[in-house]
Protein backbone atom coordinates (compact mmCIF):
# COMPACT_ATOMS: atom_id res chain seq x y z
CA UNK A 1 -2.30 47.64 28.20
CA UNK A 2 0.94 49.79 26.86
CA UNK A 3 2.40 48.15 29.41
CA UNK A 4 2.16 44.74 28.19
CA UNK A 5 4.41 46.01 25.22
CA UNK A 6 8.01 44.73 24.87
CA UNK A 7 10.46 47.22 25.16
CA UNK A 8 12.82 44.99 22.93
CA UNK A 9 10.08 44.57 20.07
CA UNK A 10 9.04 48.65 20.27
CA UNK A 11 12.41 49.60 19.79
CA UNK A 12 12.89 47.22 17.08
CA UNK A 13 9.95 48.83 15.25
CA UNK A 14 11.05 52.05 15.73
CA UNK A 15 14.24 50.78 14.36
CA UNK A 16 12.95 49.65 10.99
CA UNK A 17 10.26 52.86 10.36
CA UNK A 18 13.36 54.91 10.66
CA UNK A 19 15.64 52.65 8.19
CA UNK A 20 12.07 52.84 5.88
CA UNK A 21 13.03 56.50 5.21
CA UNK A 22 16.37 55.35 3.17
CA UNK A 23 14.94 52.21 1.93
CA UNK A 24 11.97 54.12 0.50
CA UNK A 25 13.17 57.44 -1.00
CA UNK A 26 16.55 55.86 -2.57
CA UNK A 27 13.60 52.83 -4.36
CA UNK A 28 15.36 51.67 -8.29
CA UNK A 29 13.75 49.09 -10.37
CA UNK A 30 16.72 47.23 -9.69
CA UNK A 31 16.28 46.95 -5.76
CA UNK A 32 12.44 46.51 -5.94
CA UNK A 33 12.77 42.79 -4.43
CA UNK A 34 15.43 44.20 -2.05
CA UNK A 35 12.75 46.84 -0.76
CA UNK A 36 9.59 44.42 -1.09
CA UNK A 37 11.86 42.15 2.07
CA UNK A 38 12.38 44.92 4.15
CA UNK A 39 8.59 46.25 3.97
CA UNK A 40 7.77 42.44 4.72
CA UNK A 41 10.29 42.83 7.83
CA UNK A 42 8.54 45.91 8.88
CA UNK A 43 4.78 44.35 8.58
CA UNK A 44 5.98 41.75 10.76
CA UNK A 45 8.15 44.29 13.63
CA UNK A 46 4.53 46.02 13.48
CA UNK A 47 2.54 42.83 13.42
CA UNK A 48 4.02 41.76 16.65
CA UNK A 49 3.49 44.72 18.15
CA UNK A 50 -0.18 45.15 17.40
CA UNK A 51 -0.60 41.48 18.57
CA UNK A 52 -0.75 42.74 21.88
CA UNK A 53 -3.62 44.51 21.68
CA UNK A 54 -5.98 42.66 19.25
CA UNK A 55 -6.22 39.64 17.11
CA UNK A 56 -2.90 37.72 18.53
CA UNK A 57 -3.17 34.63 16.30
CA UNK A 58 -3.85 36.26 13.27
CA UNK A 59 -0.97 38.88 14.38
CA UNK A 60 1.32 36.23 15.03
CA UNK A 61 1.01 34.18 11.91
CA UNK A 62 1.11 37.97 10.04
CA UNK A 63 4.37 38.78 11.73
CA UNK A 64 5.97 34.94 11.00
CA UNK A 65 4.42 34.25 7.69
CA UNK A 66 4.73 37.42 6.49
CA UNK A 67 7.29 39.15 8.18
CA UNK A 68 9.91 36.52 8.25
CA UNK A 69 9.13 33.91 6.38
CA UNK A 70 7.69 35.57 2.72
CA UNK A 71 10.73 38.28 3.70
CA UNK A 72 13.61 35.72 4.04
CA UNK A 73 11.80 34.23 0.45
CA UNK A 74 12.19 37.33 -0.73
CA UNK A 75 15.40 38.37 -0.14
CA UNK A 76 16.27 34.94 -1.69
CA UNK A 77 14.95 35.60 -5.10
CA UNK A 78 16.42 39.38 -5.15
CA UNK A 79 19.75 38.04 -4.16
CA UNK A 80 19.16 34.80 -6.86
CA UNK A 81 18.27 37.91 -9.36
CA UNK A 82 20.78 40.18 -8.32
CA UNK A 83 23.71 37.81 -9.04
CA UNK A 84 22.39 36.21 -12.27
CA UNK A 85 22.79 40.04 -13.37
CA UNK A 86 26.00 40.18 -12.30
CA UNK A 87 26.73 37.02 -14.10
CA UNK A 88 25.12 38.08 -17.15
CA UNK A 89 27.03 41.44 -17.20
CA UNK A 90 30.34 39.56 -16.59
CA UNK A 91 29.86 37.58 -19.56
């Protein structure tokens, strides 16, 4: 069964728990959308991990609904909201 697990897609997950620890512990208001993304990429890194040993659909619509898809969405509006601050500053 641990066999059956991607050496690519572990790594990757250990990857992104270890760039939580920043992410996490240096958290402002002002980077809350920036930090909601990179959770959503980590749900999805351990969504498609898990997938391999119970529920694969569900898993796999978790890891590209979530984890991709509502984290690229995210990072959208933080960088939208990020530069309308910047904008508004400027002004």
């Amino acid at each position: 069964m641990l066999a059956e697990l991607s050496p690519l897609e572990l790594t990757g997950l250990v990857v992104s728990l270890v760039g939580l620890v920043p992410v996490v512990t240096q958290y402002k208001d002002e980077t809350k959308l920036f930090t909601a993304g990179y959770v959503l990429l980590v749900v999805g890194m351990l969504a498609t991990n898990l997938e391999v040993f119970v529920l694969e659909p569900v898993l796999n619509l978790v890891e590209h609904g979530l984890g991709i898809g509502l984290a690229g969405v995210t990072f959208l509006a933080a960088a939208y909201v990020r530069r309308q601050e910047v904008i508004t500053a400027g002004e």
